[in-house]
Every structure is written in C-alpha cells, then in structure tokens.
N, C-alpha and C. Protein backbone atom coordinates (compact mmCIF):
# COMPACT_ATOMS: atom_id res chain seq x y z
N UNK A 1 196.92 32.52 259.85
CA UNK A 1 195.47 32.38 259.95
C UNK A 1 194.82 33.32 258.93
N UNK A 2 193.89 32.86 257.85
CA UNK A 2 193.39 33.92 257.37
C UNK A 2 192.28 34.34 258.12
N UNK A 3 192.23 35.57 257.37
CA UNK A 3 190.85 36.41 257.76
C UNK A 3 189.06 36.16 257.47
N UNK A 4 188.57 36.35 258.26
CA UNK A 4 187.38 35.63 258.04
C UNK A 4 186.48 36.36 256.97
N UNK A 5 186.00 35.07 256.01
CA UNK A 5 185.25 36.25 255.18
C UNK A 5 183.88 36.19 255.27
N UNK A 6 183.08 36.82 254.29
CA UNK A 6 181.53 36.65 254.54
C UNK A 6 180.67 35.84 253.90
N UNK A 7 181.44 34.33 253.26
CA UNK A 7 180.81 33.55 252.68
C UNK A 7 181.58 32.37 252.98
N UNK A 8 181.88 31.25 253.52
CA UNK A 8 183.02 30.36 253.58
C UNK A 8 182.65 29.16 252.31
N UNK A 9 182.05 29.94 251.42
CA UNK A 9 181.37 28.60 250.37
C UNK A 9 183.05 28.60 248.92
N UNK A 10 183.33 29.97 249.16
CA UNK A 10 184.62 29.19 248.29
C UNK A 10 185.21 28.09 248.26
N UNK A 11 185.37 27.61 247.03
CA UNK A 11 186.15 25.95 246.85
C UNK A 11 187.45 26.26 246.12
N UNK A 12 187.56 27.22 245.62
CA UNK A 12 189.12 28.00 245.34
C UNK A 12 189.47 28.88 245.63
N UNK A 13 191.14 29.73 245.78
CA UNK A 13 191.71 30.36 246.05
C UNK A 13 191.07 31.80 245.69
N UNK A 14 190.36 33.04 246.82
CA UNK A 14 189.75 33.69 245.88
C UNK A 14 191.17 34.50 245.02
N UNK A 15 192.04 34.24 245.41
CA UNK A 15 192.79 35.18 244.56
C UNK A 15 192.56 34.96 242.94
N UNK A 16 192.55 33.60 242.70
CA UNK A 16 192.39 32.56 241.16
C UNK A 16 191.00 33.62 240.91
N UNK A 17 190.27 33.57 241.52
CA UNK A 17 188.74 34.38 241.05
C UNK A 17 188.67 35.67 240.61
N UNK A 18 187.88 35.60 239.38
CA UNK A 18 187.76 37.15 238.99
C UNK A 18 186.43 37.45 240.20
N UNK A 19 186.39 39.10 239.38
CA UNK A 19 185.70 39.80 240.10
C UNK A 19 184.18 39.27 240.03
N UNK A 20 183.74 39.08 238.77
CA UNK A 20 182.31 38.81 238.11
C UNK A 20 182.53 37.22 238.80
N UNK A 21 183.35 36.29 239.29
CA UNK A 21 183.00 34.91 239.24
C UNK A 21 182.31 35.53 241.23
N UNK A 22 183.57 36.01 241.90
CA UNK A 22 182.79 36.46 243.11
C UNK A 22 181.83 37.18 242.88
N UNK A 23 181.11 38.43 242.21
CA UNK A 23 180.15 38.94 242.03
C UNK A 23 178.87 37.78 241.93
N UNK A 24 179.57 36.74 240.80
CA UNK A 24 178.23 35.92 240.80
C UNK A 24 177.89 34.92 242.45
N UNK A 25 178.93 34.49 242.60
CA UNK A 25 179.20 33.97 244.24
C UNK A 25 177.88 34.45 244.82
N UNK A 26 178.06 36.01 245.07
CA UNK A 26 177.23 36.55 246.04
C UNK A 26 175.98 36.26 245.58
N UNK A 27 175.52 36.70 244.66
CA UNK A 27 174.18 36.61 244.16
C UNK A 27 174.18 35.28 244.25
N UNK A 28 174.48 34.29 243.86
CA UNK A 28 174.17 32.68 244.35
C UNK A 28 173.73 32.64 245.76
N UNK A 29 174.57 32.73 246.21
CA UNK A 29 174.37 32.45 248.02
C UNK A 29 173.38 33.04 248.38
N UNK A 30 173.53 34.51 248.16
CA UNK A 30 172.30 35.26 248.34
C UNK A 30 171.01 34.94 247.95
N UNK A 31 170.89 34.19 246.82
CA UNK A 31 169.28 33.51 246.59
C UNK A 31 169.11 32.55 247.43
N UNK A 32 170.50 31.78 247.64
CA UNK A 32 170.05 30.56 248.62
C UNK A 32 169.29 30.50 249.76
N UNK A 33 169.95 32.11 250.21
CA UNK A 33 169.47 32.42 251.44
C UNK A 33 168.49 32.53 251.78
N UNK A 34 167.39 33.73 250.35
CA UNK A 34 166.67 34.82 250.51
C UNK A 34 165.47 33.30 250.23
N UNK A 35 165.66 31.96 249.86
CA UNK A 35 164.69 30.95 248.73
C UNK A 35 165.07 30.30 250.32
N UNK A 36 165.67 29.84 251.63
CA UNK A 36 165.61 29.37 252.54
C UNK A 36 164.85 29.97 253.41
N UNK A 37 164.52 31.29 253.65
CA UNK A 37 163.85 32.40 254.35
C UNK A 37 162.16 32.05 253.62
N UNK A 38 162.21 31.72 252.38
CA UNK A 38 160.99 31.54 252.23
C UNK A 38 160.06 30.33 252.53
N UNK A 39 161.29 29.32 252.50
CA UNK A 39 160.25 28.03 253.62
C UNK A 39 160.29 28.09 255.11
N UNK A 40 161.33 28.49 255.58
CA UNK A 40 161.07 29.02 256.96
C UNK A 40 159.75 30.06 257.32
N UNK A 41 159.63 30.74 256.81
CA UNK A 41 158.74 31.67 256.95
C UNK A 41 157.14 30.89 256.23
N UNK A 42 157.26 29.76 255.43
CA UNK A 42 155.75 29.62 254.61
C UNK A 42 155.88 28.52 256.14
N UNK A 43 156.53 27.24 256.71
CA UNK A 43 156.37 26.92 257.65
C UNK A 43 156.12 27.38 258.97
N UNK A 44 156.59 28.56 259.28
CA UNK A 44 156.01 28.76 260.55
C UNK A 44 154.82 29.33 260.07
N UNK A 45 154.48 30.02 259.23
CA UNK A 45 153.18 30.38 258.54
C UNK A 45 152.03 29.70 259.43
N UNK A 46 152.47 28.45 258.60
CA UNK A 46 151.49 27.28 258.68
C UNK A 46 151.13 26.54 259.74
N UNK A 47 152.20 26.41 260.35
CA UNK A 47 152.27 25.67 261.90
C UNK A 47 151.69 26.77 262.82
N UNK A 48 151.84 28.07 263.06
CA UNK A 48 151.42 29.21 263.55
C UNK A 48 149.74 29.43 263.83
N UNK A 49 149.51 29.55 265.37
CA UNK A 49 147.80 29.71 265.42
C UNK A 49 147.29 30.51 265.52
N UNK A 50 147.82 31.34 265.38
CA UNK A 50 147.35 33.33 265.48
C UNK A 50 147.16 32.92 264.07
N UNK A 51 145.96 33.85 263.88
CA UNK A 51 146.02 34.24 262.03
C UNK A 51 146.76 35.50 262.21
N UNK A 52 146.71 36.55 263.10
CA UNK A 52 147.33 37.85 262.64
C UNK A 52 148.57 37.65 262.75
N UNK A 53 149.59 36.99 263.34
CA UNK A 53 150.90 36.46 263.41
C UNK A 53 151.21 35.64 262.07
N UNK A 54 150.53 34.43 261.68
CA UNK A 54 150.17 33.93 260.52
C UNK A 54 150.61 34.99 258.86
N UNK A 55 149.25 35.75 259.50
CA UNK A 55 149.15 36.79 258.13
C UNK A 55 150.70 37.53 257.98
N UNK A 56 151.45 37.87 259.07
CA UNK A 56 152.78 38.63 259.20
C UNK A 56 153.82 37.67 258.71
N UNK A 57 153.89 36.58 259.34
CA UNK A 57 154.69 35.48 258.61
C UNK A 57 154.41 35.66 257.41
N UNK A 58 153.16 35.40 256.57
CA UNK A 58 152.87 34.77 255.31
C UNK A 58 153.50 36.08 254.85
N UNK A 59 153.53 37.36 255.39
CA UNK A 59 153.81 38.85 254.45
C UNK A 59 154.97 38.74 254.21
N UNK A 60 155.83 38.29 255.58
CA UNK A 60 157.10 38.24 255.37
C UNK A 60 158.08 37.60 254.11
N UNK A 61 157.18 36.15 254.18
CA UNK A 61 157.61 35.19 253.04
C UNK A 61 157.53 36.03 251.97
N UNK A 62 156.65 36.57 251.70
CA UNK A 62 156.08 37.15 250.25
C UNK A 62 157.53 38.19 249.89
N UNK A 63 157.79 39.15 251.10
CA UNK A 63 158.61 40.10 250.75
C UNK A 63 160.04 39.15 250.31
N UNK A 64 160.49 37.62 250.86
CA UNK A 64 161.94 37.02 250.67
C UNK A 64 161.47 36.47 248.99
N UNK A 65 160.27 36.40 248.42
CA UNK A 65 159.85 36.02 247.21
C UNK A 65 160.66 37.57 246.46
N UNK A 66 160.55 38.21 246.81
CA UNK A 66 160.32 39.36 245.98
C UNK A 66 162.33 39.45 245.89
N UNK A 67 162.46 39.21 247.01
CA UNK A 67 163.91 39.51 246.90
C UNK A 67 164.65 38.32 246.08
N UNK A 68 164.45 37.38 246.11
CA UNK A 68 164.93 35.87 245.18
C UNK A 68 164.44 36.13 244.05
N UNK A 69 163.43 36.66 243.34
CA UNK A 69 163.02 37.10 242.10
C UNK A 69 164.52 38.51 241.77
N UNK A 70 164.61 39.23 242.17
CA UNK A 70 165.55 40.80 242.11
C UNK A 70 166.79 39.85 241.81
N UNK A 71 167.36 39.00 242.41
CA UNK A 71 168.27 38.43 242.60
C UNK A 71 168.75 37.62 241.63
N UNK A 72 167.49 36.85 241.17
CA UNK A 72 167.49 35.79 239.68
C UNK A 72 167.49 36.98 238.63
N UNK A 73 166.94 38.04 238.23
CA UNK A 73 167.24 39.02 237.30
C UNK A 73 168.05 39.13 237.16
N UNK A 74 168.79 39.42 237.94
CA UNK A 74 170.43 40.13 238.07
C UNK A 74 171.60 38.63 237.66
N UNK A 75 171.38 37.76 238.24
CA UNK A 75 171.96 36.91 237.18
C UNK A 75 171.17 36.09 236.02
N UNK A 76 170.53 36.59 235.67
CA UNK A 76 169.84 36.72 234.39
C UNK A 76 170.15 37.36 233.35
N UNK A 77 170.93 38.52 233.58
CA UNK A 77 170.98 39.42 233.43
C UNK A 77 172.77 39.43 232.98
N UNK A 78 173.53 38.94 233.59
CA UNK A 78 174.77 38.87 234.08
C UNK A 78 175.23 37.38 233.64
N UNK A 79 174.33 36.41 233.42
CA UNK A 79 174.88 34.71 232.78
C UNK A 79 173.79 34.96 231.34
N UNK A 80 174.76 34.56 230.43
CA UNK A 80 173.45 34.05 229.32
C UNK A 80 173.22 32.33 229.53
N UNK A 81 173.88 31.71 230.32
CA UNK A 81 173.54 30.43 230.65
C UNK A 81 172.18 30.74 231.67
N UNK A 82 171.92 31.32 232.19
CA UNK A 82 170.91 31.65 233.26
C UNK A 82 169.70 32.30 232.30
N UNK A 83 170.20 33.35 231.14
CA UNK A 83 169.14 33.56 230.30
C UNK A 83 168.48 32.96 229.17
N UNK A 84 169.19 31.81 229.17
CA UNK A 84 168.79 30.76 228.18
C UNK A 84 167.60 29.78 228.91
N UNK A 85 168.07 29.89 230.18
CA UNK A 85 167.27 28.44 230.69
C UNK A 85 165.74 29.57 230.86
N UNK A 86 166.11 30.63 232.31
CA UNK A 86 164.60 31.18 232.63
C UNK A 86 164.23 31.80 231.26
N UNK A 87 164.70 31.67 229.93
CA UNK A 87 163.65 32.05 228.56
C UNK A 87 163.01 30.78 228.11
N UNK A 88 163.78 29.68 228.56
CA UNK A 88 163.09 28.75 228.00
C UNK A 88 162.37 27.59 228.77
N UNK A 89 162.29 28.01 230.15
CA UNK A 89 161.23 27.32 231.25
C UNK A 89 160.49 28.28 232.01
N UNK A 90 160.75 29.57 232.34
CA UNK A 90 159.85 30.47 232.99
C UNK A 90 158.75 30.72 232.20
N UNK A 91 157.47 30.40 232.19
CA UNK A 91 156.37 31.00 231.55
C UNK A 91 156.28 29.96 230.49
N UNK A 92 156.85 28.57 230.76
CA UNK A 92 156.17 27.93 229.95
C UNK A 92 154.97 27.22 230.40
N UNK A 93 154.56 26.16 229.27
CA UNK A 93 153.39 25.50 230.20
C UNK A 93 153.74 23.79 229.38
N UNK A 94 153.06 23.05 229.86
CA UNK A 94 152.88 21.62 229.61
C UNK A 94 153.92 21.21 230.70
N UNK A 95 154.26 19.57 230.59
CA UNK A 95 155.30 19.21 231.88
C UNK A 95 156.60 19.53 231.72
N UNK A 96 157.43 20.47 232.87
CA UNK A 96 158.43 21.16 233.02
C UNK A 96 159.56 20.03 232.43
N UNK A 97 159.48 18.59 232.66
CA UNK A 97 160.74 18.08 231.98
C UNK A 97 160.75 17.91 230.53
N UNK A 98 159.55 18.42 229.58
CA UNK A 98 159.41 18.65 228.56
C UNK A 98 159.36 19.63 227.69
N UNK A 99 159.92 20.66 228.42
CA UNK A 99 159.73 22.22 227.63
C UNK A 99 160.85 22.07 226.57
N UNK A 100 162.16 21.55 226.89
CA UNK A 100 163.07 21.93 226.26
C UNK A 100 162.64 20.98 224.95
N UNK A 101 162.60 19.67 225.28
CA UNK A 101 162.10 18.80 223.62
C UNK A 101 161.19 19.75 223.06
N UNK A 102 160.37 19.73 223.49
CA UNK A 102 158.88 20.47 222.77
C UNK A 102 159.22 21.33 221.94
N UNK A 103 160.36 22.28 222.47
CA UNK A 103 160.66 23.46 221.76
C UNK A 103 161.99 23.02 220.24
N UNK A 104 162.75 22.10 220.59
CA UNK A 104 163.32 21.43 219.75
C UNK A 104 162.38 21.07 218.23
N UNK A 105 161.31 19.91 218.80
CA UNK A 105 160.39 19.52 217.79
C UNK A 105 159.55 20.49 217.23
N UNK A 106 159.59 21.67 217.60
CA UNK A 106 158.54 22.98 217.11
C UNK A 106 159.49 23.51 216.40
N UNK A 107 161.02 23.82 216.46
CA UNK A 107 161.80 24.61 215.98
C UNK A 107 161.82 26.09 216.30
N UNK A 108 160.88 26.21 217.47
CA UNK A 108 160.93 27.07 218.42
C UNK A 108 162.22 28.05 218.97
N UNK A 109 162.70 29.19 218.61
CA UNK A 109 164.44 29.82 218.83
C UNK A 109 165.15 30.58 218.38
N UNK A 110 165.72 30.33 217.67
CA UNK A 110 166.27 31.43 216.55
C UNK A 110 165.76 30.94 215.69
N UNK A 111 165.30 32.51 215.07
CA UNK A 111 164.09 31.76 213.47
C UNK A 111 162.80 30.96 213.75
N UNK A 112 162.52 30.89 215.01
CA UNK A 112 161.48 30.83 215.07
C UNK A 112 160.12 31.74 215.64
N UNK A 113 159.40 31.33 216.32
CA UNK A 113 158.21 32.14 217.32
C UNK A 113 158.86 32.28 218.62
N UNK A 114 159.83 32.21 219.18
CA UNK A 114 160.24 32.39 220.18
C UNK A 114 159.44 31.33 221.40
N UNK A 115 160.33 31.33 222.77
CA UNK A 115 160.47 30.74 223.44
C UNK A 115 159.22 29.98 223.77
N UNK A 116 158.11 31.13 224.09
CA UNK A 116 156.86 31.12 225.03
C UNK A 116 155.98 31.05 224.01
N UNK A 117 156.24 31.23 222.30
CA UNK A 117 155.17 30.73 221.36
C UNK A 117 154.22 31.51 221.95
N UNK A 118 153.07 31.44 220.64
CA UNK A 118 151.99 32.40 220.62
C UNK A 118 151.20 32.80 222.00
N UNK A 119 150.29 33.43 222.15
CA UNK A 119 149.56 33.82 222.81
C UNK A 119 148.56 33.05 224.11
N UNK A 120 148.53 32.97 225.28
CA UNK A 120 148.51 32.05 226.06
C UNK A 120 146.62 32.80 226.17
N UNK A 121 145.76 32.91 225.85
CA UNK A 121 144.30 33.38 225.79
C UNK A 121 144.10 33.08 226.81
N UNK A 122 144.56 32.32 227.96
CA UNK A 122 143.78 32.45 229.16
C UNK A 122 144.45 33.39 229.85
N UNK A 123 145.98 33.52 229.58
CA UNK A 123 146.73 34.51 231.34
C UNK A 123 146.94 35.76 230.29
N UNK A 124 146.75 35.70 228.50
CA UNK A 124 147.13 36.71 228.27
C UNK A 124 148.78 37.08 227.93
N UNK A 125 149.48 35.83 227.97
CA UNK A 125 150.83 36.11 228.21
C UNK A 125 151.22 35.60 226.88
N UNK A 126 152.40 36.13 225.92
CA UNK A 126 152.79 35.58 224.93
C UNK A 126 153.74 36.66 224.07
N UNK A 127 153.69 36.61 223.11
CA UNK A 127 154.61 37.19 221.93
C UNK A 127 153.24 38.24 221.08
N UNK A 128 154.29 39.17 220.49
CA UNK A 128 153.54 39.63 219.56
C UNK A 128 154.30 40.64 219.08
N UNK A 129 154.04 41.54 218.35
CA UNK A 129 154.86 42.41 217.37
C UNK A 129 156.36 42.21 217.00
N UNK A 130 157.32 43.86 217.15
CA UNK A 130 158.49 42.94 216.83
C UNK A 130 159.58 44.23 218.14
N UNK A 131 160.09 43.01 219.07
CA UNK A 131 160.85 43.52 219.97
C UNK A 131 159.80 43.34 221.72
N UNK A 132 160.72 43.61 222.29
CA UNK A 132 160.31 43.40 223.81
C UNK A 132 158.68 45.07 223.71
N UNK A 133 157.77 44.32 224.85
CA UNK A 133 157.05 45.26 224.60
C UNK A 133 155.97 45.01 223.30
N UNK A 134 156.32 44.12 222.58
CA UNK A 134 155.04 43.90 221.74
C UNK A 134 153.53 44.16 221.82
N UNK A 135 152.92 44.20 220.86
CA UNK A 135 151.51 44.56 220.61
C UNK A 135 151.09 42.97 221.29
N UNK A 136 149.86 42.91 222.27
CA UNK A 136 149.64 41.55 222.61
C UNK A 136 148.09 41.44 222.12
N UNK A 137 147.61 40.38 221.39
CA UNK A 137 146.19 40.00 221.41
C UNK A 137 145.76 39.02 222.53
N UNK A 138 144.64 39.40 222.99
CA UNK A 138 144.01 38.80 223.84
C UNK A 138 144.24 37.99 224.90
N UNK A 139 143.50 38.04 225.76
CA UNK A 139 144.10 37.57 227.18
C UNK A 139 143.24 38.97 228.02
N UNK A 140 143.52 38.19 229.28
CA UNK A 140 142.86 39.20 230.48
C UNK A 140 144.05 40.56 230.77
N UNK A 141 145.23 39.64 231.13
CA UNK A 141 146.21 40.97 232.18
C UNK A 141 146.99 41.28 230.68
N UNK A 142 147.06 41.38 229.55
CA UNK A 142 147.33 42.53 228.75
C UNK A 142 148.88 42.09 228.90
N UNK A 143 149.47 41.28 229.32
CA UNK A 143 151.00 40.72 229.76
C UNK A 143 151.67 40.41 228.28
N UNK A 144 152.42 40.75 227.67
CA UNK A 144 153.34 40.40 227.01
C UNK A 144 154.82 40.76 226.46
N UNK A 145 155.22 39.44 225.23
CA UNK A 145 156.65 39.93 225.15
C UNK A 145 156.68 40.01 223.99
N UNK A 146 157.04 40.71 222.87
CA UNK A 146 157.31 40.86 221.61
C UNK A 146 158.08 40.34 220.65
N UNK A 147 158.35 39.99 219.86
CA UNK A 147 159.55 39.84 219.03
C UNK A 147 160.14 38.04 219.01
N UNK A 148 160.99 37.62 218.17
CA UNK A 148 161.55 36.77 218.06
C UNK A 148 162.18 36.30 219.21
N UNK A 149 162.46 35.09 219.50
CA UNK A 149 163.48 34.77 220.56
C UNK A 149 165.01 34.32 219.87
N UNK A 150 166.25 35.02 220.51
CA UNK A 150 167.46 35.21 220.24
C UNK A 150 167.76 33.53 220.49
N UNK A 151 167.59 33.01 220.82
CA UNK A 151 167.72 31.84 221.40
C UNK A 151 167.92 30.77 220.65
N UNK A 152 168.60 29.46 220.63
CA UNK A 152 168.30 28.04 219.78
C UNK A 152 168.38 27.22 220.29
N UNK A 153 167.57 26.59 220.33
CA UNK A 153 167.27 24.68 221.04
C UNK A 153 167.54 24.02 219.86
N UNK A 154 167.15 24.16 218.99
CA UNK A 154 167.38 23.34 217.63
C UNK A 154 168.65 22.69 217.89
N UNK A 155 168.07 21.56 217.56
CA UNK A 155 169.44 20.62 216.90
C UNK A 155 170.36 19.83 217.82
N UNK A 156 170.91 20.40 218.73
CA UNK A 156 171.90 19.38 220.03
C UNK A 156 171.62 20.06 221.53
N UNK A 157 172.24 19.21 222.03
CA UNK A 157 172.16 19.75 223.76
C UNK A 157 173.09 20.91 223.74
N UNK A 158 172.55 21.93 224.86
CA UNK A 158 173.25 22.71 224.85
C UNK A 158 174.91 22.40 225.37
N UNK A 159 175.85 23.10 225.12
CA UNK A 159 177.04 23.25 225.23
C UNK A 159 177.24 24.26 225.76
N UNK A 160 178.44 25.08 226.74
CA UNK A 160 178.44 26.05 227.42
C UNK A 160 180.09 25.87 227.33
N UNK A 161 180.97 27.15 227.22
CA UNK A 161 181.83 27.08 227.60
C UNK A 161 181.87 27.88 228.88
N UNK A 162 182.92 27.44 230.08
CA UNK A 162 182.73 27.95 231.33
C UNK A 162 182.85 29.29 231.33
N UNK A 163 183.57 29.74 230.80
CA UNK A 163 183.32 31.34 231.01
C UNK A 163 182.48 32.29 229.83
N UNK A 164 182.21 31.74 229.16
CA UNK A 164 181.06 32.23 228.67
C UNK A 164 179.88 32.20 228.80
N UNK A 165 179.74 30.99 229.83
CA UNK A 165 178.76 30.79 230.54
C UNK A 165 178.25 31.96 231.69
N UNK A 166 179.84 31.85 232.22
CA UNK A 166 179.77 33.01 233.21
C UNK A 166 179.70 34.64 233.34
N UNK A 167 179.73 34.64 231.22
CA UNK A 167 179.75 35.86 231.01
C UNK A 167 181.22 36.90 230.83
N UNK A 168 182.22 36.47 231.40
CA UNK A 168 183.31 37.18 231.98
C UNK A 168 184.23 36.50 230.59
N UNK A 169 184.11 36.41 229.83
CA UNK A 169 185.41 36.38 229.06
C UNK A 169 185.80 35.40 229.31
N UNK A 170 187.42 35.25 228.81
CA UNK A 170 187.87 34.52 229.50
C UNK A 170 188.35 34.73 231.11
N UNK A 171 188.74 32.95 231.60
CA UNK A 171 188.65 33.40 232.94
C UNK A 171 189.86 33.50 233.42
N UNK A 172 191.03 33.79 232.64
CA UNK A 172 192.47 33.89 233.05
C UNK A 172 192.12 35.28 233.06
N UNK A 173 193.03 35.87 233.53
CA UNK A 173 193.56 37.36 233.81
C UNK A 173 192.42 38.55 233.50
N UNK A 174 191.23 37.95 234.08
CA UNK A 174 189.95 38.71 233.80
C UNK A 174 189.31 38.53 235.54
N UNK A 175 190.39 39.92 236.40
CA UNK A 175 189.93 40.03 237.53
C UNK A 175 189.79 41.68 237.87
C-alpha cells in the first residue's frame, strides 16, 4: 500500500519526477485551489443577505485573489513558458484572442517596443526608458515598465520544448 500523499493529482511515478516538475505541481494545484476559493467565496458573497457577512465574504475573496496572483509570479518566475504568455496577454488591451496576432503584425518582441507597446494615457500603464522601472509619460497611476521586451512573436507559433518549458533542464537525471 503506498503512503498517502498531499496531492493525488500525479499521473506519473513521482520517483520519474524531478524536484522543480513537483515544485511546479504544487504551485499548480495550489492556484487551483486558491482561483476555486475565489468563486466560492464571490458566490456566497452574492447569494448572502447580511451585507456585513457579505462585506466579510467579499474580503475574504479578495485576500484568495491576492494569493493566486503570489502564486502565478512564482511560476512566472520559475516557467519562461508562463513568462512568455502573462508578458504577452496580461495588460494587454483589444480582444484577448487577438493579442498574440496583433503583436505578430506590429513586430512587437525582440527588436521591437515590447509587449504592452507604448503608453496606455488613460491607466498610465506602458513602456518607457531603458530597463524595468522606466521613465513613464503620462497617465494617472504613474504605472510602468521600461525597456524592450526580451520576447518574439514574430514569425511562427510558438514551440516549447518540454523541459525548457519547465525551466529544469533537461528532464532526465535532473532531480
């Protein structure tokens, strides 16, 4: 009998698994969790007839937002397959199944203006100088990101090899 573990979502042997493929495991599940806590909680919200019970629900949700955000960093942080996509759909604008063409036909990437392109004058959010932290023009909340984007859409669909995807090298004898 094995021993019980604290995720039963493995589909292979964890022995076959490196450390970083379970590391990422957790943080997966763990968003699943922390992004399920947040419709549970916006539903009873809502269904709920106390407002001051209401208002505690709705706080609650807010705090499982905060934790699914910490969580997406960290494999953000940890996949460049994960930092390719939230650079090139987080903070964009026009329709979400069109960010990636758009940015293709702009040449938007490496060598270009980067992901999020110029300056968004209404939220303030955009590019400017050179490096993270940039000088930002105009806008209200003063929000920006600097520098070129490392990135390339140009030219074909992306390709990923699996463990470079995953960050970890290769995935033989990398436990």
């Amino acid at each position: 009998m094995l021993p019980a573990m604290a995720s039963d979502t493995y589909h292979e042997p964890l022995e076959l698994l490196s450390e970083d493929t379970k590391n990422t495991h957790r943080a997966i599940v763990s968003l699943m969790e922390e992004l399920e806590a947040i419709d549970w909680y916006q539903q009873r919200a809502e269904a709920c007839t106390d407002p001051e019970l209401s208002a505690v629900l709705t706080h609650n949700k807010n705090e499982e937002v905060e934790h699914a955000m910490m969580t997406l960093e960290w494999l953000r942080r940890k996949s460049s397959v994960f930092d390719d996509n939230i650079e090139t759909y987080i903070n964009s604008s026009g329709p979400i199944t069109e960010v990636e063409e758009a940015m293709v036909a702009t040449g938007k990437g490496e060598g270009g203006s980067g992901a999020r392109g110029k300056i968004d004058a209404a939220s303030g959010k955009g590019e400017g100088g050179s490096g993270k932290g940039g000088s930002v023009e105009g806008g209200a909340s003063g929000k920006g990101e600097g520098g070129a984007s490392k990135k390339s859409h140009a030219g074909s669909k992306k390709s990923y090899n699996t463990s470079e995807s995953l960050g970890i090298g290769s995935l033989k004898g990398n436990k």
